[in-house]
PDB file of N, CA and C in Angstrom:
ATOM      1  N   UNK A   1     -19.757-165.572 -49.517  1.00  0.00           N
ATOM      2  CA  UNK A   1     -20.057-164.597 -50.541  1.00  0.00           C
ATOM      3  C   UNK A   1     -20.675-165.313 -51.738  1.00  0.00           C
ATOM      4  N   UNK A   2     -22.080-164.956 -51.821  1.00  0.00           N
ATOM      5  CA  UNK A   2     -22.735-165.538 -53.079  1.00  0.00           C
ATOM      6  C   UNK A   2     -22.779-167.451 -53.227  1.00  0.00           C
ATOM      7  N   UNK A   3     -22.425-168.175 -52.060  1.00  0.00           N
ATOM      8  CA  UNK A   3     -22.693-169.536 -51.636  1.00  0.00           C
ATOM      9  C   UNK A   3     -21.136-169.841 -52.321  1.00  0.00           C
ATOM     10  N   UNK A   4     -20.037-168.904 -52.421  1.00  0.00           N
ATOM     11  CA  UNK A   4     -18.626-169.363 -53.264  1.00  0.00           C
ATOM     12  C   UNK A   4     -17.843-170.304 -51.709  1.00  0.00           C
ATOM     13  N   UNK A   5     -17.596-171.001 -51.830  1.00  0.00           N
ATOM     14  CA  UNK A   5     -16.088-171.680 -51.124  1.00  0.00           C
ATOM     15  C   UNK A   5     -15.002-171.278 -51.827  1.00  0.00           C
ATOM     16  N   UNK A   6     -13.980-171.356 -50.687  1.00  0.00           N
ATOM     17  CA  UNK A   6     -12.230-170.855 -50.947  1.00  0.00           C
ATOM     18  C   UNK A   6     -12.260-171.498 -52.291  1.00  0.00           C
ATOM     19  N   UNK A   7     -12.288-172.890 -52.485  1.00  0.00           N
ATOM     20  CA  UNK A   7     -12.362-173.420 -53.767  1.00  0.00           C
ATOM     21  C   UNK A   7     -12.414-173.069 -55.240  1.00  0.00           C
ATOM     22  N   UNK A   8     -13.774-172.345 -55.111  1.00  0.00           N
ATOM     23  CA  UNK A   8     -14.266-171.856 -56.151  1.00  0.00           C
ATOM     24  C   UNK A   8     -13.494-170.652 -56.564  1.00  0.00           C
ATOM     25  N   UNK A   9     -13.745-170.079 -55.562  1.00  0.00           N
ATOM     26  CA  UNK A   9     -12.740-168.752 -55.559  1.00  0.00           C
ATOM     27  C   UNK A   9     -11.172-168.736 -56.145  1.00  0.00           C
ATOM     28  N   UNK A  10     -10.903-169.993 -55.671  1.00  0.00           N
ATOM     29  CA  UNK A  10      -9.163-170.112 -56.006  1.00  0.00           C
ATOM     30  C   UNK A  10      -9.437-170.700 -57.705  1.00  0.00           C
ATOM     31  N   UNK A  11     -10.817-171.322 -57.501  1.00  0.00           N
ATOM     32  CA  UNK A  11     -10.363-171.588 -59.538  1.00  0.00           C
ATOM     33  C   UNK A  11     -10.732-170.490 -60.535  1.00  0.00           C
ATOM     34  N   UNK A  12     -11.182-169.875 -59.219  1.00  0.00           N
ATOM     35  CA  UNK A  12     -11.690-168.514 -60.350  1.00  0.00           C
ATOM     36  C   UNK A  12     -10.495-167.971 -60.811  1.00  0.00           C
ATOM     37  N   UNK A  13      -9.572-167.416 -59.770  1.00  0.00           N
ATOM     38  CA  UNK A  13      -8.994-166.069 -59.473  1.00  0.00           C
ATOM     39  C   UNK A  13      -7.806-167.157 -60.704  1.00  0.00           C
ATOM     40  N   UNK A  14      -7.565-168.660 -60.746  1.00  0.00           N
ATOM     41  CA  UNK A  14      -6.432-169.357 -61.445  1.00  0.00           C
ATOM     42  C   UNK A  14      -6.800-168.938 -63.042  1.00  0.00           C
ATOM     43  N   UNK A  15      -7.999-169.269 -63.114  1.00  0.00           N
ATOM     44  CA  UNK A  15      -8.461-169.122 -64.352  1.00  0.00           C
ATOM     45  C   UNK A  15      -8.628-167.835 -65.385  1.00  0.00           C
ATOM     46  N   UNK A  16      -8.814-166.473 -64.384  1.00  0.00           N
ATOM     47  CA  UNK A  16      -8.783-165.467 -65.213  1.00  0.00           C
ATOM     48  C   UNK A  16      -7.248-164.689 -64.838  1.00  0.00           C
ATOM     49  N   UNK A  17      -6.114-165.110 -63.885  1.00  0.00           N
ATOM     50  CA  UNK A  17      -5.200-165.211 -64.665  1.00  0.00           C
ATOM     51  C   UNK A  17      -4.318-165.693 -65.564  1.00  0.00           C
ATOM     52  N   UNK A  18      -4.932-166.721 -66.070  1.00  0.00           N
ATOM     53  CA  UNK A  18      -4.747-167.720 -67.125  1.00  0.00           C
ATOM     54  C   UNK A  18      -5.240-167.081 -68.290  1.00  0.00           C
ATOM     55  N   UNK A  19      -6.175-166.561 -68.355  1.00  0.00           N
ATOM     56  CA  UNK A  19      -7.028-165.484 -69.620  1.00  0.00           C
ATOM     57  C   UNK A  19      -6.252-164.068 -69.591  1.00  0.00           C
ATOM     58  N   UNK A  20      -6.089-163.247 -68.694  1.00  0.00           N
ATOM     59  CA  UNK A  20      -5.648-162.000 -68.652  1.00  0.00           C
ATOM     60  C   UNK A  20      -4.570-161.858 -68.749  1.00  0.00           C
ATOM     61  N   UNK A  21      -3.501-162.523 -67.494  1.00  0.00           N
ATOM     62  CA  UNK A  21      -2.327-162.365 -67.108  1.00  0.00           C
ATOM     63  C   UNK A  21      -2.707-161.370 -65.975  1.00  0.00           C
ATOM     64  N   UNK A  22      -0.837-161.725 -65.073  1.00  0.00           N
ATOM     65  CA  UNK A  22      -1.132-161.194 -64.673  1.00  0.00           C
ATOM     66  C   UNK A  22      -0.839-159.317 -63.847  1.00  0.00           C
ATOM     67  N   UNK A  23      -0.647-158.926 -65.067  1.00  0.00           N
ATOM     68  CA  UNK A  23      -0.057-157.927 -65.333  1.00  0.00           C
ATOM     69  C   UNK A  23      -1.290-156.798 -65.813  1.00  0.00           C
ATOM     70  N   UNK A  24      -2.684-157.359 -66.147  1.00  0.00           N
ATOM     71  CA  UNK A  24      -3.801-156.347 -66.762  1.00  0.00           C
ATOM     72  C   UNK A  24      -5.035-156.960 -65.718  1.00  0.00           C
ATOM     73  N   UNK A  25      -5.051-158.175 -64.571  1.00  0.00           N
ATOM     74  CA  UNK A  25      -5.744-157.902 -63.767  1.00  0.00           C
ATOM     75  C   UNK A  25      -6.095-156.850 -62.925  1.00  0.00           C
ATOM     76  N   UNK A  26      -4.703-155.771 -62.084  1.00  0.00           N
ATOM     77  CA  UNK A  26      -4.875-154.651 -61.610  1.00  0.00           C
ATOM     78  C   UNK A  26      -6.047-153.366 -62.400  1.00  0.00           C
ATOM     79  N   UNK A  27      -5.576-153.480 -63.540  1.00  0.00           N
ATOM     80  CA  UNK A  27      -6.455-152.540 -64.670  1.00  0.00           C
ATOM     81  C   UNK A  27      -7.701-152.962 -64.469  1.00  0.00           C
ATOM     82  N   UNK A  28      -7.947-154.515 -64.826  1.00  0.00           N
ATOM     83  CA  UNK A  28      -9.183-154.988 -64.867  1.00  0.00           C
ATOM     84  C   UNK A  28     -10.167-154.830 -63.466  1.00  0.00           C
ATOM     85  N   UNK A  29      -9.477-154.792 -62.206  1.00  0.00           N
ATOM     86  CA  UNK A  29     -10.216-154.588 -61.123  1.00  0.00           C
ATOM     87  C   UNK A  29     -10.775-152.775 -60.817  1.00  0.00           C
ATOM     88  N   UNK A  30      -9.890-152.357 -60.840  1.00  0.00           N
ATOM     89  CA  UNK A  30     -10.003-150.925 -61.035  1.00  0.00           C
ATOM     90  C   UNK A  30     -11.265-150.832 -62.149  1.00  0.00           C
ATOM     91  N   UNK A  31     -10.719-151.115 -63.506  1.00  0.00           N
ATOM     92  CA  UNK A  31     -12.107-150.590 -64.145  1.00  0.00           C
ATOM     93  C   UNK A  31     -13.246-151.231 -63.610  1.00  0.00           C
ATOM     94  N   UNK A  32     -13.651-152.008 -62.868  1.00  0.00           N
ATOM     95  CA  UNK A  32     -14.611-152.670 -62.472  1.00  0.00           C
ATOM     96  C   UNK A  32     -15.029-151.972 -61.688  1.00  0.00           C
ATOM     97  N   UNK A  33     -14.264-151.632 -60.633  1.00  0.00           N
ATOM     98  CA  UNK A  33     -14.675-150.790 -59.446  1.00  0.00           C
ATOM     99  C   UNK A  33     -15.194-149.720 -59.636  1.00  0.00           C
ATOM    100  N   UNK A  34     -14.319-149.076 -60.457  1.00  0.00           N
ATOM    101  CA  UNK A  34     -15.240-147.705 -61.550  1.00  0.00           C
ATOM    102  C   UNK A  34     -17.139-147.687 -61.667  1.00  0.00           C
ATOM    103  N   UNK A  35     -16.619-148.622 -62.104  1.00  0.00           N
ATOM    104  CA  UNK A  35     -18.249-148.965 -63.170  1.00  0.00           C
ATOM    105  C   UNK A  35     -18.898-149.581 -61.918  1.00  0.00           C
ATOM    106  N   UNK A  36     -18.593-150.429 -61.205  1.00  0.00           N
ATOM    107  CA  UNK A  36     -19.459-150.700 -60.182  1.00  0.00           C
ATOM    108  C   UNK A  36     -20.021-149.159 -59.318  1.00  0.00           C
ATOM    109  N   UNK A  37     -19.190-148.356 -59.153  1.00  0.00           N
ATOM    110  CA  UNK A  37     -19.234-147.352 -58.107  1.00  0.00           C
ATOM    111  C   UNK A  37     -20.078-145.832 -58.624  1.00  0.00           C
ATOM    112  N   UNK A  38     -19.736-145.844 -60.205  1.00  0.00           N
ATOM    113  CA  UNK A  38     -20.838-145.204 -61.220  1.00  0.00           C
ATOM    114  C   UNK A  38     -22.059-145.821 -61.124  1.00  0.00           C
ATOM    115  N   UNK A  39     -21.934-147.331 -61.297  1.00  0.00           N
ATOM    116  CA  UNK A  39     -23.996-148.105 -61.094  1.00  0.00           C
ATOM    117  C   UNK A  39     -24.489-147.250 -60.175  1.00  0.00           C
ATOM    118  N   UNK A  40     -23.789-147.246 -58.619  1.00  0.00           N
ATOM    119  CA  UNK A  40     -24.077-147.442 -57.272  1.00  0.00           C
ATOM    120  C   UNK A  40     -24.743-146.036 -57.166  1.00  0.00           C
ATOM    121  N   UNK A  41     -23.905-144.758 -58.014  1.00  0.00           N
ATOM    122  CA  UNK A  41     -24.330-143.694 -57.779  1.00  0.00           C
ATOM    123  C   UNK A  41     -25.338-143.498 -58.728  1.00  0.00           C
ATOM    124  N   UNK A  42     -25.811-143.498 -59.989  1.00  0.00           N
ATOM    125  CA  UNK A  42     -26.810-143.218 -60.381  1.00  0.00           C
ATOM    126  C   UNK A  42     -27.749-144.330 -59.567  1.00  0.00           C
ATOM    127  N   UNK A  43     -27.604-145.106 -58.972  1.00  0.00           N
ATOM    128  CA  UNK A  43     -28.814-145.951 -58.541  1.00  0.00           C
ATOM    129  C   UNK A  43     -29.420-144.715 -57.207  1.00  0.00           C
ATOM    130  N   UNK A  44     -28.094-143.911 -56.565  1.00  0.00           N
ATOM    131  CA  UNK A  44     -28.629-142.809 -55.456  1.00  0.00           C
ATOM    132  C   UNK A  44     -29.384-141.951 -56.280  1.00  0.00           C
ATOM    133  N   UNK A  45     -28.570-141.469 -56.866  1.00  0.00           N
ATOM    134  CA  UNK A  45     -29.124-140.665 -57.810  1.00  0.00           C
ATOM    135  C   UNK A  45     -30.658-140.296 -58.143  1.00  0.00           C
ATOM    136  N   UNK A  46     -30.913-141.488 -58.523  1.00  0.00           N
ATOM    137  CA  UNK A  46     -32.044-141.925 -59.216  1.00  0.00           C
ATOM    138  C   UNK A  46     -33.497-142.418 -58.452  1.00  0.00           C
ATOM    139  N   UNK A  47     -32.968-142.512 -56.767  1.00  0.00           N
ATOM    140  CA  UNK A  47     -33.458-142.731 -55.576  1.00  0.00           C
ATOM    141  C   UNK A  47     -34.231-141.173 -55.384  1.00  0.00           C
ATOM    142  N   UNK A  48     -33.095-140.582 -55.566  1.00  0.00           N
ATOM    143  CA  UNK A  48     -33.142-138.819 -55.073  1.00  0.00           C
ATOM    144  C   UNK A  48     -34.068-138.005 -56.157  1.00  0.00           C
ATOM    145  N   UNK A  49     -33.825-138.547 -56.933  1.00  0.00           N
ATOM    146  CA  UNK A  49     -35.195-137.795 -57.939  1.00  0.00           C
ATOM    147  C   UNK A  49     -36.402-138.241 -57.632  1.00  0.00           C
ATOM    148  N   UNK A  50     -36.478-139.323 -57.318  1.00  0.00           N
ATOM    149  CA  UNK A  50     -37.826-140.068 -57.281  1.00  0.00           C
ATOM    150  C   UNK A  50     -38.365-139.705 -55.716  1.00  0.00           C
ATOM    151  N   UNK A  51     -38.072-139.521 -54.925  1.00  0.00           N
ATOM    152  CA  UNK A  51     -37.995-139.046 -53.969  1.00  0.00           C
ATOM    153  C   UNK A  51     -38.536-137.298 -53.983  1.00  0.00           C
ATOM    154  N   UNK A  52     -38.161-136.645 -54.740  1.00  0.00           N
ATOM    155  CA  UNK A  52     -38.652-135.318 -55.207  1.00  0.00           C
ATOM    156  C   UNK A  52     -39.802-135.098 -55.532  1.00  0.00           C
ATOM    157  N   UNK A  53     -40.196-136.587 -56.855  1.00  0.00           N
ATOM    158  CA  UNK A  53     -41.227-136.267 -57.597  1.00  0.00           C
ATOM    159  C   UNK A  53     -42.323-136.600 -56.522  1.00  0.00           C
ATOM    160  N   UNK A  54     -42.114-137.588 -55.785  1.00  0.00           N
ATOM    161  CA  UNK A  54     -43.273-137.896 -54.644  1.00  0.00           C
ATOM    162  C   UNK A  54     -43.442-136.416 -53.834  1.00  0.00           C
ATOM    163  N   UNK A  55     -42.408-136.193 -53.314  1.00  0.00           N
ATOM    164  CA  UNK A  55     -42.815-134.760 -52.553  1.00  0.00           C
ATOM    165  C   UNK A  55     -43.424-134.341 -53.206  1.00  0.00           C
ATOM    166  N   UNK A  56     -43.622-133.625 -54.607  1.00  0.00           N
ATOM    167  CA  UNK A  56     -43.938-132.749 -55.533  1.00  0.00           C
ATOM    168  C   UNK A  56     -45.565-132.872 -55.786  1.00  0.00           C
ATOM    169  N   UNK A  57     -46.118-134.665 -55.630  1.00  0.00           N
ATOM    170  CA  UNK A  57     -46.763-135.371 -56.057  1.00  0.00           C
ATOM    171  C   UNK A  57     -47.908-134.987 -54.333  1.00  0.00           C
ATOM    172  N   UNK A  58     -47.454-134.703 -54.005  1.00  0.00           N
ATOM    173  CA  UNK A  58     -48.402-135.026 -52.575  1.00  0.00           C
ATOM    174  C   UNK A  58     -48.692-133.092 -52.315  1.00  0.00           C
ATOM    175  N   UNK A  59     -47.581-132.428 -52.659  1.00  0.00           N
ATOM    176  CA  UNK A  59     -48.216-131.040 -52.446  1.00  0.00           C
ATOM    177  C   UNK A  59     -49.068-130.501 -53.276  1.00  0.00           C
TER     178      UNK A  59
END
């Protein structure tokens, strides 16, 4: 994933519960997922309009 080794990964995951704790990581993943999953849909979204205007564009 993204050229990461277990390594990296394990100093990550040490390090931002070292910053957060780990008691507001759960929160912190969740809101992430949120906001990742809001990008994901206006990116359809935004597929689907454009997609319209071409139809629109050719009749």
């Amino acid at each position: 994933m993204f050229g990461l080794g277990f390594p990296e990964m394990a100093v990550i995951v040490v390090v931002a519960i070292l910053i957060f704790g780990p008691k507001k990581i759960p929160e912190l993943g969740s809101a992430l997922g949120k906001t990742l999953r809001g990008f994901k849909d206006e990116l359809k979204d935004g597929e689907h309009e454009a997609d319209g205007e071409n139809d629109q564009e050719r009749r």
